[in-house]
Protein backbone atom coordinates (compact mmCIF):
# COMPACT_ATOMS: atom_id res chain seq x y z
CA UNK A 1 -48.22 -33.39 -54.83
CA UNK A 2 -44.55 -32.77 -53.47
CA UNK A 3 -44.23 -29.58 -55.56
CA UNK A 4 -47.33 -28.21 -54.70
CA UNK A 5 -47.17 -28.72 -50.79
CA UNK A 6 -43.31 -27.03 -51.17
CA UNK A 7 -44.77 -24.62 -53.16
CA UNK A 8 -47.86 -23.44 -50.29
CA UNK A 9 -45.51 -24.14 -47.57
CA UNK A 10 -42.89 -21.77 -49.02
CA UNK A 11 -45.38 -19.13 -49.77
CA UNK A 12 -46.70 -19.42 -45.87
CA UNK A 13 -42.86 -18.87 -44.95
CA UNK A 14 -42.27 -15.73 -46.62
CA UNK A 15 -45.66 -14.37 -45.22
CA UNK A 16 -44.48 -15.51 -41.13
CA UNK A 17 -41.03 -13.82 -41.64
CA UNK A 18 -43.08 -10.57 -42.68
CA UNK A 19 -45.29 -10.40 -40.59
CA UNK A 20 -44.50 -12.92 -37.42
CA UNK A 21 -41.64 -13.81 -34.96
CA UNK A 22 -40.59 -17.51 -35.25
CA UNK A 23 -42.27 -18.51 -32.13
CA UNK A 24 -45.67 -17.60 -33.78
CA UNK A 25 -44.86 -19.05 -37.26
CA UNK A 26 -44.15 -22.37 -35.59
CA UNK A 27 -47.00 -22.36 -33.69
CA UNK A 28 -49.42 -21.56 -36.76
CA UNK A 29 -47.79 -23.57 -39.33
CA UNK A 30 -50.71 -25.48 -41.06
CA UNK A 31 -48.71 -28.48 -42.59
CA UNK A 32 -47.54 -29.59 -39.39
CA UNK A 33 -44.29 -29.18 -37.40
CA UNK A 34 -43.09 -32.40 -38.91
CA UNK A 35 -42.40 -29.92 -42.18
CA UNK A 36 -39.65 -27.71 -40.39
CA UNK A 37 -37.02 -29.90 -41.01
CA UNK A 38 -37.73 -29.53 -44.58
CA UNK A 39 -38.45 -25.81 -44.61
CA UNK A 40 -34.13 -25.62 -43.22
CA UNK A 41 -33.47 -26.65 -46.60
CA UNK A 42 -35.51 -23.78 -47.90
CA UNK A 43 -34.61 -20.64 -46.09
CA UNK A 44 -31.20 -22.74 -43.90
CA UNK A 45 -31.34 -19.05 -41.58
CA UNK A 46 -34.84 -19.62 -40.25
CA UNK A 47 -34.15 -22.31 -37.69
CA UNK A 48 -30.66 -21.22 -36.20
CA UNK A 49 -32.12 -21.36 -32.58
CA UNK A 50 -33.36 -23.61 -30.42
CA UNK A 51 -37.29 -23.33 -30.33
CA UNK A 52 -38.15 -21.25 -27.27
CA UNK A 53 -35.37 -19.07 -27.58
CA UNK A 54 -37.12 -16.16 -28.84
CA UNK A 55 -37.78 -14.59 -25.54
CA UNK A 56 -34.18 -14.17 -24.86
CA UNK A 57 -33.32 -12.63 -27.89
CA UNK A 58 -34.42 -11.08 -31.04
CA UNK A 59 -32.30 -12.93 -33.36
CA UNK A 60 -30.48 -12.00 -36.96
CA UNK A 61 -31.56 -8.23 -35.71
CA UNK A 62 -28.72 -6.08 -34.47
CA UNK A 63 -29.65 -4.02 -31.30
CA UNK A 64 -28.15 -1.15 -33.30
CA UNK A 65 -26.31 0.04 -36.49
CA UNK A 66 -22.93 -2.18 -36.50
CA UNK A 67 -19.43 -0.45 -37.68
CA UNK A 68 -18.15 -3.94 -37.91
CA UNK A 69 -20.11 -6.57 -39.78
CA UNK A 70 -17.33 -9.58 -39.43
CA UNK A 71 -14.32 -10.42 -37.26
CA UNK A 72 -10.72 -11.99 -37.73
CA UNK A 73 -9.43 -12.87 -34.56
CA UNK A 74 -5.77 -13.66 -34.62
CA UNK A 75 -5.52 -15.18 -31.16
CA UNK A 76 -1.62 -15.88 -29.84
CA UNK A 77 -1.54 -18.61 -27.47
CA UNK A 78 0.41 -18.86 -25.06
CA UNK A 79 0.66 -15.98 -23.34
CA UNK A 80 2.87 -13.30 -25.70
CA UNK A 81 5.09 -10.67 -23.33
CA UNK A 82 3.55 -7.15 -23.31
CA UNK A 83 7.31 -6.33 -22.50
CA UNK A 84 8.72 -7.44 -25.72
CA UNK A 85 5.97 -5.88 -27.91
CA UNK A 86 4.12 -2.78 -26.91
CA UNK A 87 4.46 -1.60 -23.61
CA UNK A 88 8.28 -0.11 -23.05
CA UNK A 89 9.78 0.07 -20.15
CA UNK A 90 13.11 1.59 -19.57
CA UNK A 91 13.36 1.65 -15.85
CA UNK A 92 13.65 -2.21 -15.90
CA UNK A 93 16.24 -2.24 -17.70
CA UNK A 94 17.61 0.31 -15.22
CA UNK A 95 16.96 -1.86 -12.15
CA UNK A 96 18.14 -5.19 -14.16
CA UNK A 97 18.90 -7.86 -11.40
CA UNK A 98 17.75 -5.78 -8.49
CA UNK A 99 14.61 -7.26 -6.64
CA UNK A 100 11.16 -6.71 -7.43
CA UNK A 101 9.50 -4.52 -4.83
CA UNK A 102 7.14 -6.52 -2.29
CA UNK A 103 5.24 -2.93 -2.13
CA UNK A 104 4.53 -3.50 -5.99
CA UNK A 105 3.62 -7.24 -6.10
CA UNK A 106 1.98 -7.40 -2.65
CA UNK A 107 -0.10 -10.24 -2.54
CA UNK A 108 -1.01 -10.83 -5.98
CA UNK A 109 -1.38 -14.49 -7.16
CA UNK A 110 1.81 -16.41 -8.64
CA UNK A 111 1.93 -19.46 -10.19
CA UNK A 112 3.79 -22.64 -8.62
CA UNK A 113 6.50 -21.99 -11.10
CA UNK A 114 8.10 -19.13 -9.60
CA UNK A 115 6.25 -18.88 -6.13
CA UNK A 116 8.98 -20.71 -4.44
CA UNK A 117 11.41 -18.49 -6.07
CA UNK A 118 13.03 -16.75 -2.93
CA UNK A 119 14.31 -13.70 -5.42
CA UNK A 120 12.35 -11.85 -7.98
CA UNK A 121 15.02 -9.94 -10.43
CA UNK A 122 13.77 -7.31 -12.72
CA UNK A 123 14.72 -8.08 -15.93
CA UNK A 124 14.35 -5.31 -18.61
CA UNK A 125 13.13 -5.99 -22.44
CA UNK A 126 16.59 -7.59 -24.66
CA UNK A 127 15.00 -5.90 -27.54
CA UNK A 128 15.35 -2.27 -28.09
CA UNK A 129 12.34 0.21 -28.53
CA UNK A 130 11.03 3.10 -30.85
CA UNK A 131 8.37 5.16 -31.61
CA UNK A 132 6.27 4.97 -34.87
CA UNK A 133 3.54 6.89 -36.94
CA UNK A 134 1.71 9.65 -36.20
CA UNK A 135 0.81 8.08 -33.47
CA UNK A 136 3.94 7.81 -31.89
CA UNK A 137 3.23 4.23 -30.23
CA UNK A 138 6.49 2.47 -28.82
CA UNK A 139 7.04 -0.58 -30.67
CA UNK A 140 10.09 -3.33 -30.33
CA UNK A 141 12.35 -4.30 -32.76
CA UNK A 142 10.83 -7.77 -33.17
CA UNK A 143 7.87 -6.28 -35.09
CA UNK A 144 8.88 -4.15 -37.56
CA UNK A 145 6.06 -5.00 -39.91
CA UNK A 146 3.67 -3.83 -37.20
CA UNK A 147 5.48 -0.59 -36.76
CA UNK A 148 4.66 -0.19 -40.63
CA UNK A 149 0.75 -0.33 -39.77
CA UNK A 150 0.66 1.13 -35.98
CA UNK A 151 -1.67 3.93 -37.14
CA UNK A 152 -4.07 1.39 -38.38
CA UNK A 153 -3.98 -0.15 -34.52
CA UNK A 154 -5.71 0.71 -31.28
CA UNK A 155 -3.10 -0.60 -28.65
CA UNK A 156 -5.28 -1.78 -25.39
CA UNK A 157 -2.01 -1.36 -23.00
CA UNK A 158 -4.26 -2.29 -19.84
CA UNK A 159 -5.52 -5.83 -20.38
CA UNK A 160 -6.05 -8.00 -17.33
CA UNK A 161 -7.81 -11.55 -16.56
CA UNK A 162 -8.94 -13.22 -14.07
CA UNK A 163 -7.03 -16.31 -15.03
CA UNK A 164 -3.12 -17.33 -13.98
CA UNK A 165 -2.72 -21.01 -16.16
CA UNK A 166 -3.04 -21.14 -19.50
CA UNK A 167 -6.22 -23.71 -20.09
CA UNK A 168 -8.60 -21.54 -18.10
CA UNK A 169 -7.32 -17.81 -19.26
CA UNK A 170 -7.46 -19.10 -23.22
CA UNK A 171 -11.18 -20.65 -22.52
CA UNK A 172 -11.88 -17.16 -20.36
CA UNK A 173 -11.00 -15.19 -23.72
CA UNK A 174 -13.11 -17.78 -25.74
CA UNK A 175 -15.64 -18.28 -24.05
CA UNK A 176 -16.21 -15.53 -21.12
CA UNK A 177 -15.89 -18.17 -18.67
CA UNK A 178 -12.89 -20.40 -17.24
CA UNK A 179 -15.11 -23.75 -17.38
CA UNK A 180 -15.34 -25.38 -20.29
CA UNK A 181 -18.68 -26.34 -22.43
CA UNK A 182 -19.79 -22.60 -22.51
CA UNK A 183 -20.77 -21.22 -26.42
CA UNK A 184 -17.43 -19.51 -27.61
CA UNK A 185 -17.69 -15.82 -29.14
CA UNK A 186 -17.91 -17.37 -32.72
CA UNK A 187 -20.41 -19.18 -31.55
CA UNK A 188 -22.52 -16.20 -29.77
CA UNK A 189 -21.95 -14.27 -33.19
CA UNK A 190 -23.29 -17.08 -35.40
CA UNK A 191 -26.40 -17.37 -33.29
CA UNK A 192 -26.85 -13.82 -32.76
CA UNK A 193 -26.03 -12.39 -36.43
CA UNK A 194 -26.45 -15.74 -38.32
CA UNK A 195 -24.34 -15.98 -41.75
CA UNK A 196 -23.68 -13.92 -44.91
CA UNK A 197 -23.12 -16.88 -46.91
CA UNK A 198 -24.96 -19.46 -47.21
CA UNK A 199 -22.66 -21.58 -48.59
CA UNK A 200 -20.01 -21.22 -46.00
CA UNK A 201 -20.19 -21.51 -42.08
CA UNK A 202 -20.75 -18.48 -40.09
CA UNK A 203 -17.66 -19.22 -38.12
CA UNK A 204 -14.27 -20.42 -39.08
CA UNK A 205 -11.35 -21.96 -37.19
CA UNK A 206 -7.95 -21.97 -38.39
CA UNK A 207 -4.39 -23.89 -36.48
CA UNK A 208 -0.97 -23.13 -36.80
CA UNK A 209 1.80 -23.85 -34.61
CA UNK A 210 5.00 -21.69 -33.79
CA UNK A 211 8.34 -22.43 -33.08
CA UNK A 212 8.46 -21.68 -29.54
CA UNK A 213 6.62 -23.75 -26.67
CA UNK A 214 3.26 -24.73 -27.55
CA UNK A 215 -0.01 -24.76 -25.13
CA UNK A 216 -2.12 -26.76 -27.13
CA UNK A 217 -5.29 -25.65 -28.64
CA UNK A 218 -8.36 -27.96 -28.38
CA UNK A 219 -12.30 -28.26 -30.15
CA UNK A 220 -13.87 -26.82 -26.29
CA UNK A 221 -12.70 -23.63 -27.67
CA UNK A 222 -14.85 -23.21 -30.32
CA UNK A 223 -17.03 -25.16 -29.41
CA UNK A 224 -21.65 -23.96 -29.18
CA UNK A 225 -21.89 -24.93 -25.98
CA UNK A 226 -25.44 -24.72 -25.16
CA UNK A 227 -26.28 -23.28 -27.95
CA UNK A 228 -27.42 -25.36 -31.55
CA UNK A 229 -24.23 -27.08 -33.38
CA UNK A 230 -24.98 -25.74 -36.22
CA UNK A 231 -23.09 -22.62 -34.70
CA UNK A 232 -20.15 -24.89 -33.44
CA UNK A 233 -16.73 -23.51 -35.35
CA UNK A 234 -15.91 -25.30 -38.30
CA UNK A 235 -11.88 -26.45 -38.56
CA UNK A 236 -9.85 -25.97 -41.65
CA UNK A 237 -6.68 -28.04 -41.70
CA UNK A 238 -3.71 -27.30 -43.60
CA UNK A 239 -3.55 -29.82 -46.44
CA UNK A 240 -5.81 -31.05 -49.66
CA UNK A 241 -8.48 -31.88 -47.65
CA UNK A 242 -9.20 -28.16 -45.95
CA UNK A 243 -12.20 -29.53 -44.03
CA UNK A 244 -12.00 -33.35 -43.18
CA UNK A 245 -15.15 -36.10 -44.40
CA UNK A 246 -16.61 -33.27 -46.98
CA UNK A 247 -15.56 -35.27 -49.61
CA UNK A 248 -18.10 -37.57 -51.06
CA UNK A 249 -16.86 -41.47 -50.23
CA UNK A 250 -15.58 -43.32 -53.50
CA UNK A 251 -18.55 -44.25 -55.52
CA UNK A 252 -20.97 -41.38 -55.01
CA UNK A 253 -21.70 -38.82 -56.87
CA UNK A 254 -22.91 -35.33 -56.49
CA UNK A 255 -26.05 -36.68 -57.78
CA UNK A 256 -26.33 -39.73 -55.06
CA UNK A 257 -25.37 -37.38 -52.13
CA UNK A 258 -28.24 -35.23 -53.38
CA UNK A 259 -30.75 -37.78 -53.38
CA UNK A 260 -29.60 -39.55 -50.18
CA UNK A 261 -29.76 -36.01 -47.98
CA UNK A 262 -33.12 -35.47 -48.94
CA UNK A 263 -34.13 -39.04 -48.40
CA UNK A 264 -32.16 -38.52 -44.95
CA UNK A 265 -33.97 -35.23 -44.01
CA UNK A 266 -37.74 -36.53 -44.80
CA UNK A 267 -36.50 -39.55 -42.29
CA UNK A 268 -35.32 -36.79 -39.85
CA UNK A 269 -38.32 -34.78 -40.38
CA UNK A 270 -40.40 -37.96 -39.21
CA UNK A 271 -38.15 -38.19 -36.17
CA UNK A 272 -38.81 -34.34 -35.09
CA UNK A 273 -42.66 -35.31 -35.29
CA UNK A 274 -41.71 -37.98 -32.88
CA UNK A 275 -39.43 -36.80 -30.16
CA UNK A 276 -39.45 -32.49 -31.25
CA UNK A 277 -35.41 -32.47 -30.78
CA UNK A 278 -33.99 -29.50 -32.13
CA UNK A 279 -30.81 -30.64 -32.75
CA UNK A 280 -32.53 -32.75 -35.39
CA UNK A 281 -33.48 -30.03 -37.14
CA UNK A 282 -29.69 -28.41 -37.11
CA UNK A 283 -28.55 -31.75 -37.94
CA UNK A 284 -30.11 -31.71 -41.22
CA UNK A 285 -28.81 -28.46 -41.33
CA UNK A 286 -25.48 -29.46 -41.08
CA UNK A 287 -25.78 -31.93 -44.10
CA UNK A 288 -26.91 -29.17 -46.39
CA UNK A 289 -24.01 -26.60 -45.25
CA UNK A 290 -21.26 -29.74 -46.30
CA UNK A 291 -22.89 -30.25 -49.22
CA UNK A 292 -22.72 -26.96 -50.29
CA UNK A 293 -19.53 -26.31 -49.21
CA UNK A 294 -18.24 -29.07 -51.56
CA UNK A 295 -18.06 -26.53 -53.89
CA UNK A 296 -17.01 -23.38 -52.15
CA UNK A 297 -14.54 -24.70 -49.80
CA UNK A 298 -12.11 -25.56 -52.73
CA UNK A 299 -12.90 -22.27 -54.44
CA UNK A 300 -12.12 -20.08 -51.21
CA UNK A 301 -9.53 -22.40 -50.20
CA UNK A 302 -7.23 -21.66 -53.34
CA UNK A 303 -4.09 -19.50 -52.78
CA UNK A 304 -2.56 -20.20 -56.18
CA UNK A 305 -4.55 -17.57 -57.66
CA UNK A 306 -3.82 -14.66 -55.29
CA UNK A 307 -1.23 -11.99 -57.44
CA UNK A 308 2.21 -12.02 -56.96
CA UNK A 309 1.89 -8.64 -55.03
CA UNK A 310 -0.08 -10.07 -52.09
CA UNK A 311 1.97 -13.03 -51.77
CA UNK A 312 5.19 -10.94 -51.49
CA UNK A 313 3.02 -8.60 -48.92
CA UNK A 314 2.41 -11.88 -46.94
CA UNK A 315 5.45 -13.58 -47.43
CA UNK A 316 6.36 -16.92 -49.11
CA UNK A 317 5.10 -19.01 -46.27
CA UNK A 318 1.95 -17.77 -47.29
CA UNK A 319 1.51 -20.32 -49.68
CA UNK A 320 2.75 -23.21 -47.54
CA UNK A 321 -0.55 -24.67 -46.27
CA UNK A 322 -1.61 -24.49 -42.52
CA UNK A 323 1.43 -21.85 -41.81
CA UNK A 324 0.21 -19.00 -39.79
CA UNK A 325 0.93 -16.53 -42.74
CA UNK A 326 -1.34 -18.88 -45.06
CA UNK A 327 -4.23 -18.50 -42.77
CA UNK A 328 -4.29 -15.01 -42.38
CA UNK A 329 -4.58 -15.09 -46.41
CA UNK A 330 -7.13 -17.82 -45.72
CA UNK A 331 -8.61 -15.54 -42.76
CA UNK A 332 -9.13 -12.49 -45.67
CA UNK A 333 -10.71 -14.62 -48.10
CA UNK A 334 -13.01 -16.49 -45.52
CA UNK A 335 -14.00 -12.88 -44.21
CA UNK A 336 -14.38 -11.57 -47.96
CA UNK A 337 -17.00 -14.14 -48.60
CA UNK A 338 -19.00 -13.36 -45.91
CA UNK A 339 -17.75 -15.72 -42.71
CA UNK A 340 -19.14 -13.52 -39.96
CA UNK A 341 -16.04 -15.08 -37.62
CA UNK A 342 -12.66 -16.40 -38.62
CA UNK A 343 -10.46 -17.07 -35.61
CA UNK A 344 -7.11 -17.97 -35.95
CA UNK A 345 -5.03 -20.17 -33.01
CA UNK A 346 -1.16 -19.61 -33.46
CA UNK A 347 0.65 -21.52 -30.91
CA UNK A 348 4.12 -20.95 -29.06
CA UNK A 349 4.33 -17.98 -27.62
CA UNK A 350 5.09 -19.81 -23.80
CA UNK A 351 8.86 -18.55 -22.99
CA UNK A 352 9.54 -19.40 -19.51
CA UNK A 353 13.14 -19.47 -20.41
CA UNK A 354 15.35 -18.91 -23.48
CA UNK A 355 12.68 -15.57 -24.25
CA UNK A 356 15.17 -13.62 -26.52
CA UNK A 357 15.65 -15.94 -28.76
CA UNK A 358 12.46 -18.47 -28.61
CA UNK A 359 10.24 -15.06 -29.02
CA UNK A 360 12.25 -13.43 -31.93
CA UNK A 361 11.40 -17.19 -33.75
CA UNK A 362 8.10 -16.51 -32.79
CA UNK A 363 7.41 -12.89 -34.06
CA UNK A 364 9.04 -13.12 -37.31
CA UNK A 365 6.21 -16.29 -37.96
CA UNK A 366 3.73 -13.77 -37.12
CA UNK A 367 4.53 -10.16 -38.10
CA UNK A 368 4.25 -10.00 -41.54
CA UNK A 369 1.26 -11.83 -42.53
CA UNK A 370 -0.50 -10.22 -39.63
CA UNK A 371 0.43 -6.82 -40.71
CA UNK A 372 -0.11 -7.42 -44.30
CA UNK A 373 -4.23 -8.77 -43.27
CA UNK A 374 -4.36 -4.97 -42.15
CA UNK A 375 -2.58 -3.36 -45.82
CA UNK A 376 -4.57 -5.91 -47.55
CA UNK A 377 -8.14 -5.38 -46.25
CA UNK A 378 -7.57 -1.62 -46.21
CA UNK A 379 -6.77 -1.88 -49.73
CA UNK A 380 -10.02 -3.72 -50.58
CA UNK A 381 -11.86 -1.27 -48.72
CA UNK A 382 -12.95 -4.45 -45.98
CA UNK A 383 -10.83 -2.95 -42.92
CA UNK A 384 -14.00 -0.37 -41.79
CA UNK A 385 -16.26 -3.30 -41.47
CA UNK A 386 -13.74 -6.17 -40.22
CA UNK A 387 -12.77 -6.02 -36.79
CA UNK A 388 -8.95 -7.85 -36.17
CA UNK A 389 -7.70 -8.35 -32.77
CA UNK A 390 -4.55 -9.92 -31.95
CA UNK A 391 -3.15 -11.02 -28.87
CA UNK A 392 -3.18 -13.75 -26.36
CA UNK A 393 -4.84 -15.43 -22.61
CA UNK A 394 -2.43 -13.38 -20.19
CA UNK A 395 1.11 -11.59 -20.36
CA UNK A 396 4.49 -11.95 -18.74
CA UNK A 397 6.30 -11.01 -15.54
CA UNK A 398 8.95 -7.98 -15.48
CA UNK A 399 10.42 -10.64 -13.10
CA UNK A 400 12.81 -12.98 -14.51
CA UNK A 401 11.95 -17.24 -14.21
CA UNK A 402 14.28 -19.14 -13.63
CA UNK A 403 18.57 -18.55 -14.52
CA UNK A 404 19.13 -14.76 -15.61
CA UNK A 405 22.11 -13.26 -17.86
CA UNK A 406 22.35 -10.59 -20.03
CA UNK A 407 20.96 -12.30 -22.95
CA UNK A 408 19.22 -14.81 -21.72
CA UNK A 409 16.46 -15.02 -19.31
CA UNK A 410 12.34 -16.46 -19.05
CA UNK A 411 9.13 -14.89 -17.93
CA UNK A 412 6.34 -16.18 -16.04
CA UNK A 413 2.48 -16.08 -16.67
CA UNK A 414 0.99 -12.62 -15.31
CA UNK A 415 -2.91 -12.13 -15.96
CA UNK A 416 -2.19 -8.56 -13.89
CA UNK A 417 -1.38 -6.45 -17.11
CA UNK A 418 -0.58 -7.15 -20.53
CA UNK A 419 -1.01 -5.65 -24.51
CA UNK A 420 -3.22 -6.80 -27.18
CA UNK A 421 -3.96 -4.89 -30.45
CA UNK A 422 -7.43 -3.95 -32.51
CA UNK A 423 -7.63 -2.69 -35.93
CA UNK A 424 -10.76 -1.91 -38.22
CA UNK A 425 -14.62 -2.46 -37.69
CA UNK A 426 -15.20 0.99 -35.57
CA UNK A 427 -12.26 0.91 -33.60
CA UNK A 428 -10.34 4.62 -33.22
CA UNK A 429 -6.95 3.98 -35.15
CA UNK A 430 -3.53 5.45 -34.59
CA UNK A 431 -4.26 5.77 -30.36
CA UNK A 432 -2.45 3.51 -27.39
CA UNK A 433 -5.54 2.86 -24.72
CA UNK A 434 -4.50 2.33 -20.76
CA UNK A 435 -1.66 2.23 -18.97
CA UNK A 436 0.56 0.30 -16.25
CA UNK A 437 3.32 1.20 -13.45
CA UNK A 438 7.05 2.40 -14.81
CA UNK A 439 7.85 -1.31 -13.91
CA UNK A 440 5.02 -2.76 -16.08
CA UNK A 441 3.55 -5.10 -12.92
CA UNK A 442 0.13 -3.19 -12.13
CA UNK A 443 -2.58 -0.90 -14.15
CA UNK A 444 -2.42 2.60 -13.56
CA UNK A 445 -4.72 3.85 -15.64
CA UNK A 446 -7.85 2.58 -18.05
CA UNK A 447 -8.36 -1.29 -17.21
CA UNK A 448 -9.52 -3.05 -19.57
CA UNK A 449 -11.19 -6.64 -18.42
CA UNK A 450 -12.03 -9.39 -20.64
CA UNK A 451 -15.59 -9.24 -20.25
CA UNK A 452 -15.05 -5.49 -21.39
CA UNK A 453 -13.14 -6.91 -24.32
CA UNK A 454 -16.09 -8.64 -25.42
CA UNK A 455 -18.59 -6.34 -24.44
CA UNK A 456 -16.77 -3.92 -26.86
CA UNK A 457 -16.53 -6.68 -29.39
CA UNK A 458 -20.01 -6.87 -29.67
CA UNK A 459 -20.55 -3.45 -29.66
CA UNK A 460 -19.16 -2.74 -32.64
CA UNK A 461 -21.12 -5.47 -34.31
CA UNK A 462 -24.51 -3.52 -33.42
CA UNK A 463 -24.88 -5.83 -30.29
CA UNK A 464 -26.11 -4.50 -26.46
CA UNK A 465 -24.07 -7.36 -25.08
CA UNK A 466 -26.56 -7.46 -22.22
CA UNK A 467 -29.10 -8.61 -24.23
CA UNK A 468 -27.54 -11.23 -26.25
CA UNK A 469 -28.81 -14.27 -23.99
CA UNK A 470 -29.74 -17.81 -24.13
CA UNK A 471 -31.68 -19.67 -21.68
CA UNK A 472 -30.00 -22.91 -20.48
CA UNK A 473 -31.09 -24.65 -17.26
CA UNK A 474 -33.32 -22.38 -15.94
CA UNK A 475 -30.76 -19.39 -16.07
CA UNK A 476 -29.87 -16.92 -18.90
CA UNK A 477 -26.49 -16.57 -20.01
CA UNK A 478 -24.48 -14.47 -21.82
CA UNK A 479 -20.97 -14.22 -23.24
CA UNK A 480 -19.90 -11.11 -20.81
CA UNK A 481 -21.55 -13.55 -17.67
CA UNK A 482 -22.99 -10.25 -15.10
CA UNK A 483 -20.31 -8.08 -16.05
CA UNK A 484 -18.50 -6.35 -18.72
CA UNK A 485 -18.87 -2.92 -20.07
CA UNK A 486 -18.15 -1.05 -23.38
CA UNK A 487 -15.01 0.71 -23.53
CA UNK A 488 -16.23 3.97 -25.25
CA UNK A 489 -13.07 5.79 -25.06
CA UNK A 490 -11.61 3.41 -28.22
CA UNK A 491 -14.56 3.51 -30.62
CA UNK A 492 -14.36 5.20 -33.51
């Protein structure tokens, strides 16, 4: 009797999806609504929104044709100096010492670190520039790795945010909003595009820690928000147990798990009937991802089978578990197999003092690995359809915090200007986008705002960011908020 109701209930599935929306098929089913727990287990992309949704948005249906079809976000917390990396600026080394111009900071916001400062000395980068690639994008000596790959990168020169401290400028970037408990852009992505793989999640979160001063990272960051948790980022840890409790307990086997989940969802199925929760429904979801990702969470999680090319292109830590270079390996095998987000958290990059040395710690962790993720997808032929950005919540001051000498002086937060890079996924390569003042305090030209950043974002995915909406509490929201717009000038 089991079989055969499966069997008509499948066959009524694969008729709605062809010829009805989800808010009809639910409405129509004959077998009762009790069923749709079990029909997750069937087709687990059916149900990856909250019934009622559908008016909002159209999902698992791009807007228009994508360039990109997954991300890698390689996110640098902290705050990493635009000063040090990509934006050169000669003149403040030049004017070294000599007081920062009230006519160029006029009344911009500080923080109470350096508000009560009663000088403001220009301090100019320690590390020298040069040009590189056909492009002829400055670089600094810190990332030399980079400046192997800078015709691969668009360089975004004209960042700004609307955020000064570092918890509400990284959830800003994450989430388009400075308050927590919003759906992070993972999040957006999973319940706008839904998943390539079945057998993994649709968006991946990967930790690593620097060896400069950490801002910690925490779950609000990827977390669904309003959205269903079935699109909540999943965590690999560094270690033997990648993702923690997927393990079956001592005593079961693959066999017992099997027969307790669907035991579990025909209880949960009787529990929809009763109180029509959908996070029910995604619950049961959520058993059925771990179970299948018993299997390919080991398999994807392997390093000791990469060649002895790609570890030398990613260095040796690459193979040290839960360093920043093994998760940008980790990132490129998570994206190979079909994870429609991967971001990456590497922390330290906070240098309020000690900069020349703490940061020159910090870039050597990350320049290699995150230059050889660009060879290495290019080589695969992956980089046209991944999008990589890297960069971090806010820059630094040209102003020095704190004690200065020649070799030794800190920066402060400033949300005002900074540098991040993209690569891949319908992005123009080889081109620097935007531009500050000769003392690298204001934007001169080309702005680029972070709900522009993710407007773009989705752009390239085949998403009108305008109309990727949810309706929570009366209102519809969106990852851009009521602003944002595509910056057309750097796609490809």
């Amino acid at each position: 009797m089991k079989k055969k109701l499966d069997s008509n209930f499948e066959k009524e599935v694969r008729e709605a999806q062809l010829f009805q929306n989800r808010r009809q098929f639910l409405s129509s089913l004959s077998i009762g609504i009790g069923s749709v727990a079990l029909g997750a287990l069937l087709i687990p992309d059916l149900f990856s929104g909250k019934p009622g949704s559908q008016e909002e948005f159209e999902k698992a249906l791009p807007h228009f044709a994508p360039k990109a079809k997954r991300v890698i976000y390689l996110f640098q917390s902290g705050g990493v100096s635009q000063l040090e990396s990509f934006d050169h600026k000669p003149r403040l080394r030049e004017m070294m010492g000599q007081d920062l111009p009230a006519s160029i900071r006029g009344n911009q916001r500080l923080t109470g670190m350096t508000a009560g400062q009663a000088k403001f000395p220009l301090v100019g980068s320690y590390f020298d520039f040069a040009q590189y690639g056909q492009s002829r994008a400055w670089v600094s000596s810190l990332f030399p790795y980079m400046a192997k790959v800078v015709d691969d990168l668009c360089i975004i020169r004209s960042m700004h945010t609307d955020a000064i401290n570092h918890d509400p400028a990284i959830t800003f970037f994450q989430t388009g909003s400075q308050q927590g408990s919003r759906a992070s852009m993972g999040a957006w992505l999973s319940y706008g595009l839904g998943s390539e793989n079945q057998n993994l999640p649709g968006f991946c979160v990967l930790v690593s820690k620097g060896k400069g001063n950490g801002q910690g990272v925490y779950s609000k960051l990827w977390t669904n928000g309003f959205l269903d948790s079935v699109h909540q980022g999943v965590q690999f840890m560094g270690g033997p147990d990648p993702v923690l409790y997927l393990n079956n307990p001592e005593g079961t086997d693959k066999m017992s798990r099997r027969k307790l989940l669907d035991k579990l969802a025909e209880l949960n199925s009787m529990q929809y009937e009763t109180f029509g929760d959908p996070e029910i429904t995604a619950k049961v979801q959520q058993y059925e991802m771990a179970y299948r990702m018993q299997t390919s969470v080991p398999e994807v999680t392997d390093l000791s089978k990469e060649p002895d090319h790609i570890i030398k292109m990613y260095g040796s830590e690459c193979l040290v578990p839960g360093t920043y270079a093994a998760n940008c390996l980790l990132a490129r095998k998570l994206s190979e197999n079909g994870v429609r987000f991967v971001q990456l958290y590497h922390q330290g990059w906070d240098q309020h003092g000690g900069l020349p040395s703490e940061m020159a710690l910090q870039a050597k962790d990350v320049d290699q690995a995150s230059a050889a993720l660009i060879t290495d997808l290019k080589q695969r032929g992956l980089l046209d359809e991944t999008l990589v950005i890297w960069g971090g919540e806010f820059g630094r001051t040209n102003y020095c915090q704190g004690g200065l000498t020649v070799d030794n002086y800190g920066r402060d937060h400033h949300p005002r200007c900074f540098s991040i890079w993209m690569a891949g996924g319908g992005i123009k390569p080889g081109i620097v986008y935007g531009e500050t003042d000769e003392l690298g305090y204001n934007i001169v030209k080309n702005p680029v705002h972070v709900h522009d950043f993710h407007a773009t974002i989705l752009h390239t995915l085949g998403i009108d960011h305008e109309k990727l909406t949810y309706k929570h509490l009366g209102r519809r929201y969106r990852l851009t908020d009521v602003a944002g717009n595509v910056v057309k000038d750097i796609l490809a």
